[in-house]
Protein backbone atom coordinates (compact mmCIF):
# COMPACT_ATOMS: atom_id res chain seq x y z
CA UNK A 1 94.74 102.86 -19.94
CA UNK A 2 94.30 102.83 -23.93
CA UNK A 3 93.93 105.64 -25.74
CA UNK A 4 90.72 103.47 -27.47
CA UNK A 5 89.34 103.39 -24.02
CA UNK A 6 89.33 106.67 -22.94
CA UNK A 7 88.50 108.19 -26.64
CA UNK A 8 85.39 106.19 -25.90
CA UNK A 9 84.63 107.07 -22.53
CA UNK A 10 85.11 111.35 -23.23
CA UNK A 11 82.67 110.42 -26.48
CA UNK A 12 80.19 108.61 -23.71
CA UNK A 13 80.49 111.76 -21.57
CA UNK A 14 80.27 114.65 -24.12
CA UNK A 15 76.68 112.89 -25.14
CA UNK A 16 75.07 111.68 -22.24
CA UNK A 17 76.39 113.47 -18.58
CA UNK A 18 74.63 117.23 -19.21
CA UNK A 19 74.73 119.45 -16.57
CA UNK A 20 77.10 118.09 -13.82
CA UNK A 21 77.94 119.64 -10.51
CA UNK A 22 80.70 120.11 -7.37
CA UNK A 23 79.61 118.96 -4.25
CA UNK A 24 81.01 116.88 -1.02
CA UNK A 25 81.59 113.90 -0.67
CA UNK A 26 80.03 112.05 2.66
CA UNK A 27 81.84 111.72 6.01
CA UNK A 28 84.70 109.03 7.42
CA UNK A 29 84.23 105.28 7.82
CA UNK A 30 81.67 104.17 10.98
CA UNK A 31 83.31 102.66 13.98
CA UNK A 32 80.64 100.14 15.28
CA UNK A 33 81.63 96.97 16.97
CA UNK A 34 79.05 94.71 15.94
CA UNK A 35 78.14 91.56 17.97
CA UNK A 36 80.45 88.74 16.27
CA UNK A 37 79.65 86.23 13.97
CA UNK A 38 80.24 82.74 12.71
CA UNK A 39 79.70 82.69 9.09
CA UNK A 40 80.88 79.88 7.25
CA UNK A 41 81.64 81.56 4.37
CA UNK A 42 84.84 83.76 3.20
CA UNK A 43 86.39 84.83 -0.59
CA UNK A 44 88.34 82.22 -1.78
CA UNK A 45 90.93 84.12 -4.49
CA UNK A 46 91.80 81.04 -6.00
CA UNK A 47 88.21 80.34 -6.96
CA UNK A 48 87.37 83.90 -8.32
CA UNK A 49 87.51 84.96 -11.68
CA UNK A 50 88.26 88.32 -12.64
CA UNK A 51 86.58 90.33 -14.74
CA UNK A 52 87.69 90.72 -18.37
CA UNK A 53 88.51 95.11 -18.07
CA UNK A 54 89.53 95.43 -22.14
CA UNK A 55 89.00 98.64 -23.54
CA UNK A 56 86.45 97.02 -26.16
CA UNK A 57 84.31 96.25 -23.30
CA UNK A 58 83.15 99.26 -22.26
CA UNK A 59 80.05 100.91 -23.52
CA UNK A 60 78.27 104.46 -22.38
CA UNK A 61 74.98 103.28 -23.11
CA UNK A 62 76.20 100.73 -20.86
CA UNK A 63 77.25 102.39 -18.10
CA UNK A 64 74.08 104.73 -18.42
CA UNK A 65 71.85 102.18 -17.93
CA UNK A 66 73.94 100.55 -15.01
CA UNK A 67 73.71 103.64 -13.16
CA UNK A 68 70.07 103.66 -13.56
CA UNK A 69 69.52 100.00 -12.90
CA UNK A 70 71.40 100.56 -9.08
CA UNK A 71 69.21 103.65 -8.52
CA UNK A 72 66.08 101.72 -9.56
CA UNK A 73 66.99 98.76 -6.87
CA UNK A 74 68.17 96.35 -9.74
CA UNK A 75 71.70 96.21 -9.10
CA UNK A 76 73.93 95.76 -12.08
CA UNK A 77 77.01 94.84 -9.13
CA UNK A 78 79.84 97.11 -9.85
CA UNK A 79 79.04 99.78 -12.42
CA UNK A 80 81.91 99.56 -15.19
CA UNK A 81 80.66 100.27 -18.35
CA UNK A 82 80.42 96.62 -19.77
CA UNK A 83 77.80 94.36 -20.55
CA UNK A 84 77.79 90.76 -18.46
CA UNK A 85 75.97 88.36 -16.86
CA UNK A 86 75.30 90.67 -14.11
CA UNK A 87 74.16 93.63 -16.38
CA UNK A 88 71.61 91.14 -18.40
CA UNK A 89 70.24 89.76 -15.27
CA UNK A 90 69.55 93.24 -13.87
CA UNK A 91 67.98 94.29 -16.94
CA UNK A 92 66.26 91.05 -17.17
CA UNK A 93 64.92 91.78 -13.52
CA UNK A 94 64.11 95.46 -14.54
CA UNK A 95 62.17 94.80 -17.31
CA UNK A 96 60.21 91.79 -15.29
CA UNK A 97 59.23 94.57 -13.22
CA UNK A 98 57.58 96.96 -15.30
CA UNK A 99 55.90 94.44 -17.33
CA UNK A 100 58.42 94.34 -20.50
CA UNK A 101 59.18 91.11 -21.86
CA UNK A 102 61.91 89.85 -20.10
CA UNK A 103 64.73 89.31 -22.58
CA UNK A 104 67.84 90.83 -20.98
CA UNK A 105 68.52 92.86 -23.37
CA UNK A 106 68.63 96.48 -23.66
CA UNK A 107 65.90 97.15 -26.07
CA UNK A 108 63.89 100.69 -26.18
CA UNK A 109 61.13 99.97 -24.57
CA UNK A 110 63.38 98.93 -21.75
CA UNK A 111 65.65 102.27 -22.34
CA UNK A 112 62.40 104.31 -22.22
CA UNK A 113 61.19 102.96 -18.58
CA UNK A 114 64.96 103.47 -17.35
CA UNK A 115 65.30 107.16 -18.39
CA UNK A 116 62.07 107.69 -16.57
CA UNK A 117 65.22 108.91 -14.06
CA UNK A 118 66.51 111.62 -15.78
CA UNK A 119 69.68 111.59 -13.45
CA UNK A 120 72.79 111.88 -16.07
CA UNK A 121 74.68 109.38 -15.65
CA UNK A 122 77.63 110.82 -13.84
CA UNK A 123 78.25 113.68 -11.29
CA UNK A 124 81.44 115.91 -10.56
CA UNK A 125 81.90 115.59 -6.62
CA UNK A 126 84.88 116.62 -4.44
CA UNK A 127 86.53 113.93 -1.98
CA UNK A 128 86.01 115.03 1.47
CA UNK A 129 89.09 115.34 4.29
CA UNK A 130 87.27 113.04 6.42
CA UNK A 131 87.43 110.36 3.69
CA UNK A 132 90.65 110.93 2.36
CA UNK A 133 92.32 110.39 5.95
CA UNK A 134 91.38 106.90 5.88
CA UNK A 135 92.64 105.00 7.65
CA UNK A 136 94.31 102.77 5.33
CA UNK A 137 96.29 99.89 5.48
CA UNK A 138 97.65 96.74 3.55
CA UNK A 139 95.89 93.94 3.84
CA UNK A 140 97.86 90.62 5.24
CA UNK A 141 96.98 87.14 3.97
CA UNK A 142 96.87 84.83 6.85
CA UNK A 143 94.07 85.09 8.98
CA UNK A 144 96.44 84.94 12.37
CA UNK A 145 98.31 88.23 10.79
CA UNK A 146 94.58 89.66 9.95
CA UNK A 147 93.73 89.00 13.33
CA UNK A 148 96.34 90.96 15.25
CA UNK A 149 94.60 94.22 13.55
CA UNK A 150 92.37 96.34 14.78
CA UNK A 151 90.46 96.82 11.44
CA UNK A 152 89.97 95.01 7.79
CA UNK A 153 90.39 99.01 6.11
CA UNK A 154 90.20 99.56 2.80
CA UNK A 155 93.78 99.49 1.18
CA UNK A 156 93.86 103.35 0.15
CA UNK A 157 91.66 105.86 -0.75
CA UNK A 158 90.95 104.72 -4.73
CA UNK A 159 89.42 101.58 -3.50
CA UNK A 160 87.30 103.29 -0.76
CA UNK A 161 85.48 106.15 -3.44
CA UNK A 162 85.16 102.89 -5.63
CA UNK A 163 83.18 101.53 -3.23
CA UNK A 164 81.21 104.39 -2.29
CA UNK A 165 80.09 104.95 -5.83
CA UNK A 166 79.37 101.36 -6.82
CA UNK A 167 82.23 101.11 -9.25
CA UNK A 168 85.76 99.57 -9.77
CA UNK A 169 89.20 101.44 -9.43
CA UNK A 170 89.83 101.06 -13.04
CA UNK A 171 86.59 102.65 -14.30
CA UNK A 172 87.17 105.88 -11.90
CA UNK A 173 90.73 106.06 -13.80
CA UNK A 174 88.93 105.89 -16.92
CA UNK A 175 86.09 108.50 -15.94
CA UNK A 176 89.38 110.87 -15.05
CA UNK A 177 92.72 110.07 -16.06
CA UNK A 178 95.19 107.96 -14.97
CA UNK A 179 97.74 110.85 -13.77
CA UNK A 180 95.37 112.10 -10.95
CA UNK A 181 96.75 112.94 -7.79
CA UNK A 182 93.64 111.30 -5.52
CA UNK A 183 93.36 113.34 -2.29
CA UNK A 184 91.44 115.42 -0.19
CA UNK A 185 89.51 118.43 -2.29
CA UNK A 186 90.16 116.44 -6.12
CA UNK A 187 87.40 116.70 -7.85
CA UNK A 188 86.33 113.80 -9.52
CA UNK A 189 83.87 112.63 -12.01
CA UNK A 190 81.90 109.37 -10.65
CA UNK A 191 78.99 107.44 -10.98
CA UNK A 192 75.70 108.99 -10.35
CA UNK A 193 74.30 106.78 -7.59
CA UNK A 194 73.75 109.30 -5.05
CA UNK A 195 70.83 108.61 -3.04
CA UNK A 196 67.75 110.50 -3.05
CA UNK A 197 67.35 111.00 0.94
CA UNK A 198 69.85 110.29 3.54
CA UNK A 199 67.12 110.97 6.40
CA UNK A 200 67.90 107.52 7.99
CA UNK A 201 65.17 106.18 10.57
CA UNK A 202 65.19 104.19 13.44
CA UNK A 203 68.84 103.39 12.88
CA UNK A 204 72.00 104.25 14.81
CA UNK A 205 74.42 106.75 14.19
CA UNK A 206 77.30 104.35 13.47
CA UNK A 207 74.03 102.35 11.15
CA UNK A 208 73.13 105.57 9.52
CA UNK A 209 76.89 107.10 8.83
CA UNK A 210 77.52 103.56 6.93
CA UNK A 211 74.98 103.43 4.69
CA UNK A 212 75.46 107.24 3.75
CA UNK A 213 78.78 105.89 2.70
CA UNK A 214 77.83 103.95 0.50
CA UNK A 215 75.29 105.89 -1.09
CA UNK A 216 72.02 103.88 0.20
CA UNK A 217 68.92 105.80 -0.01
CA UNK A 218 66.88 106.50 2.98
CA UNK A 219 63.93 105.37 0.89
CA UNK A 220 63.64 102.13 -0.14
CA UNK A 221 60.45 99.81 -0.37
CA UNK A 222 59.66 97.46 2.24
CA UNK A 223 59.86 93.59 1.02
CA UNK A 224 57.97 90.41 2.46
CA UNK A 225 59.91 87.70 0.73
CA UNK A 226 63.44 87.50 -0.17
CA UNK A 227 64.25 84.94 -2.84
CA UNK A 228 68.03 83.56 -3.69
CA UNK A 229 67.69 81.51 -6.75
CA UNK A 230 70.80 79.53 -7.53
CA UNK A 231 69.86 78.84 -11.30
CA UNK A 232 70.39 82.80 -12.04
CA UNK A 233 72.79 83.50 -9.21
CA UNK A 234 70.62 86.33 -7.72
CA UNK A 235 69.05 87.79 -4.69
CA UNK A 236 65.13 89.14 -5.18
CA UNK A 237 62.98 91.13 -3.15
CA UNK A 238 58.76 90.86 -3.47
CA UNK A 239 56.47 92.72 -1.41
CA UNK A 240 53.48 91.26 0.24
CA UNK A 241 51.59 91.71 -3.03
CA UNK A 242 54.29 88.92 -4.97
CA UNK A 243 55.41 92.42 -7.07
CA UNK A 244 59.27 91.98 -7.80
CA UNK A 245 60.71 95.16 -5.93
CA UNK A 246 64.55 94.63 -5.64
CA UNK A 247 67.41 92.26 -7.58
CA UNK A 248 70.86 91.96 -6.81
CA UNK A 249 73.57 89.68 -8.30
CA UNK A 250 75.20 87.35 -6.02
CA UNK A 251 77.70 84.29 -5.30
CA UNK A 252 76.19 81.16 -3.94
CA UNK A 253 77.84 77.92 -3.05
CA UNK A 254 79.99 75.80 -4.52
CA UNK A 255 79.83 72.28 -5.72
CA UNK A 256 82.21 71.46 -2.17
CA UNK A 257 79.24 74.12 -0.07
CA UNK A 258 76.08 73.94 -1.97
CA UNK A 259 73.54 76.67 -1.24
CA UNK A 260 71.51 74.85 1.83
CA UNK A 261 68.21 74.90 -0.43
CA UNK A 262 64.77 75.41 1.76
CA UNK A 263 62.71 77.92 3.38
CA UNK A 264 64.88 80.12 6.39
CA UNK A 265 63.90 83.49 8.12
CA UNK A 266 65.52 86.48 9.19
CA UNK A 267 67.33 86.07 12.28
CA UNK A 268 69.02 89.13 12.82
CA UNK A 269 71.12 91.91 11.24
CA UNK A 270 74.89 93.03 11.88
CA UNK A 271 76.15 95.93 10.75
CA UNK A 272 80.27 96.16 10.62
CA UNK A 273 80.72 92.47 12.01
CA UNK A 274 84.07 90.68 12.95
CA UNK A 275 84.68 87.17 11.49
CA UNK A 276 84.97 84.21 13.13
CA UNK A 277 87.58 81.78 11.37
CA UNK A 278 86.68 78.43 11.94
CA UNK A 279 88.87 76.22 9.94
CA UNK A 280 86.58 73.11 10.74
CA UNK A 281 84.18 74.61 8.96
CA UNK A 282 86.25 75.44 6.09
CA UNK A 283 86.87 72.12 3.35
CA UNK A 284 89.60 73.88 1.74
CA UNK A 285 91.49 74.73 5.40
CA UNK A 286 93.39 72.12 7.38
CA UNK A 287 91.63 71.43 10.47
CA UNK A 288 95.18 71.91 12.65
CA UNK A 289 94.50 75.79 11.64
CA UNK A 290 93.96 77.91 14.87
CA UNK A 291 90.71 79.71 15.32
CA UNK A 292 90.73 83.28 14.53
CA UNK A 293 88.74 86.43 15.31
CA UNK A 294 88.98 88.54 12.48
CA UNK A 295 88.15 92.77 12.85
CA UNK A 296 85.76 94.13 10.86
CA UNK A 297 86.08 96.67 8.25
CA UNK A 298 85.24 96.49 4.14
CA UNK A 299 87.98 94.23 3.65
CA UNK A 300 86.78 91.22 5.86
CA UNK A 301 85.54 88.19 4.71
CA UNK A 302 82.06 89.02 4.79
CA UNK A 303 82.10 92.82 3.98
CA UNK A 304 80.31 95.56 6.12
CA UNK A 305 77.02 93.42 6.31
CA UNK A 306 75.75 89.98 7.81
CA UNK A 307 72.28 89.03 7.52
CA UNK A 308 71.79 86.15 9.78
CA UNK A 309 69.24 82.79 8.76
CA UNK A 310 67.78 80.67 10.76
CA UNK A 311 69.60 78.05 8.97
CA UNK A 312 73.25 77.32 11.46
CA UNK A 313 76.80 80.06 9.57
CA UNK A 314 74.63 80.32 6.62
CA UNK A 315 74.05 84.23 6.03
CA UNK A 316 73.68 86.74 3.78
CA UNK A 317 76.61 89.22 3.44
CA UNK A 318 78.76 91.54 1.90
CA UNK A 319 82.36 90.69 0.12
CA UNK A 320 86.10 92.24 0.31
CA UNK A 321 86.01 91.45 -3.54
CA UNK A 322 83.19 93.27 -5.53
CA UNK A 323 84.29 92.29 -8.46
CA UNK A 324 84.39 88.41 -8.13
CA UNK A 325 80.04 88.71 -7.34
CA UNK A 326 78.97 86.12 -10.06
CA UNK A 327 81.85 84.94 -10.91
CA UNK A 328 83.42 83.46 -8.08
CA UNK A 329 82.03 80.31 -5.29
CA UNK A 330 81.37 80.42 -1.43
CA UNK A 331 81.23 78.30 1.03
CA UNK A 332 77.19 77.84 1.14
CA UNK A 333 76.17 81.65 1.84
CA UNK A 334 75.10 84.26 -0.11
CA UNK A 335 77.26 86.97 -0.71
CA UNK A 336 76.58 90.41 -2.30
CA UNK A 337 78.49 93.42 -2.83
CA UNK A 338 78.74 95.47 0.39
CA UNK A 339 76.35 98.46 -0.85
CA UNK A 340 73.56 95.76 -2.35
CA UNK A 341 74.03 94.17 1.03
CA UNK A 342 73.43 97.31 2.53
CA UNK A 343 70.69 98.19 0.63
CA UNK A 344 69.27 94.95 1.28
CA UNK A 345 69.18 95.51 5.29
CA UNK A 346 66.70 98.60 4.75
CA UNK A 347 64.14 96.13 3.05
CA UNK A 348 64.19 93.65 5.52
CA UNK A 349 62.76 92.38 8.55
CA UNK A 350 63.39 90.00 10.95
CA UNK A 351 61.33 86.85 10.87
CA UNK A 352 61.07 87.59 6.95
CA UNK A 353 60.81 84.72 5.54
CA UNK A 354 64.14 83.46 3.12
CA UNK A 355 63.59 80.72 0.47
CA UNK A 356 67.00 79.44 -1.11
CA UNK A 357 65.75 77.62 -4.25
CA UNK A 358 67.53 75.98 -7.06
């Protein structure tokens, strides 16, 4: 990490994190065995393009207004301190929302509505035993080697507090320092996304201990219409008044898997859900390929989440690869980091109606 990089980060902190405190982080991965499911859609790594992680990227006002974007319901994706297509068109959302012309940027009448949330921007928090035991494992490439495992974990414990707080591995580093020894009782400095109730209703335990994992608030508003719009790669949520409630960058077809444009509803909602590798379905995957019943887990093709359409493996889901959200292709669904994706499932109902528009 560059010393340019992290004399701007400590400059970011000094001004804007004020009073900060030690607390605990949330419990150990859920275990559910959701029902499985047939998605036709999986990361592709040799579509995705990474994101560009210079040191002259990142920015604390930034990363401020990130973290309040995600706690407002406008998701920014993952929150790393640099401005993007994903940052604009959560702003862009933001400011649609509370009736500010909608330019994207980050203009002060747009700063004044966001630190309505006086939440500093980052909080010191202490990684729990439960989520420093794991488990953990590496990650095979072939879907028969994926297969013989009982779970798609996350790869080690830097990736899984990533996740929970909505960021990137390399941003924690930079929020710390890159000599850390990352275990159970470190205190680290981390996004502020914690959620503002974790009195989950009407949900499982396995349901509930997820989403407290990844920081989802208990209270989130209640949508009628969910909108993927292909033009601005995004996800949005309305109420039944029409009022834009929610926004969340996503990946959406390719030119080989275009998103299946029309009107869909809400078929049903999985929580933790093994994959079903079809290679038939797959353009990019000889057809001699065995099928494949992948476990679940974060690292799975389609996340911790799949929202099921009333269109045939088209779904809305989470990823294995946060970072690639707007950048990369899929293969005709709508994909979403894991946390938006689980955010998403509190808004929802099903028979919602979906519109996939162009």
């Amino acid at each position: 990490m560059s010393n340019s990089r992290n004399n701007l980060i400590n400059a970011f902190l000094i001004g804007t994190v004020g009073i900060a405190v030690a607390g605990a982080a949330v419990a150990q991965d859920p275990a559910q065995k959701a029902k499985a499911a047939a998605p036709r859609d999986a990361d592709d790594p040799a579509k995705q393009r990474p994101m560009d992680t210079t040191a002259e990227k990142f920015d604390g006002t930034v990363f401020h207004a990130q973290v309040l974007l995600d706690r407002a319901g406008f998701s920014p994706g993952v929150i790393d301190g640099m401005a993007g297509v994903s940052f604009e068109a959560a702003v862009k959302a933001f400011q649609e929302a509370r009736g500010i012309q909608p330019s994207g940027q980050l203009d002060q009448a747009t700063r004044t509505a966001l630190l309505q949330d006086r939440a500093p921007s980052t909080r010191r928090l202490r990684i729990d035993e439960s989520d420093a035991r794991g488990p953990f494992t590496a990650i095979p490439k072939e879907p028969e080697q994926q297969a013989q495992m009982e779970r798609l974990a996350y790869r080690n414990l830097l990736e899984k507090v990533a996740e929970k707080f909505h960021t990137s591995p390399a941003t924690i580093i930079a929020l710390n320092r890159p000599d850390m020894i990352l275990r159970a009782g470190t205190v680290l400095r981390l996004p502020n996304v914690l959620p503002t109730s974790r009195n989950y209703s009407n949900v499982k335990p396995q349901v509930a201990q997820l989403l407290s994992d990844l920081n989802i608030s208990a209270q989130q508003p209640k949508a009628a219409k969910i909108v993927a719009d292909k033009s601005d790669k995004t996800v949005r949520a309305y109420d039944k008044e029409g009022r834009l409630i929610a926004h969340f960058s996503a990946t959406m077809g390719s030119d080989k898997d275009p998103l299946p444009l029309g009107n869909w509803k809400v078929n049903s909602v999985a929580f933790e859900p093994p994959f079903k590798y079809q290679p038939k379905l797959f353009w990019d995957v000889d057809d001699s390929e065995k099928e494949q019943m992948l476990p679940p887990g974060p690292n799975g093709p389609v996340g911790l989440v799949w929202i099921d359409l009333s269109k045939e493996h088209i779904g809305i889901h989470g990823t294995n690869s946060p970072e690639t959200i707007k950048r990369a292709e899929s293969h005709g669904c709508v994909r979403l980091t894991n946390w938006d994706a689980a955010r998403l499932t509190q808004m929802i109902d099903n028979g919602m109606p979906v519109v996939f528009q162009a």
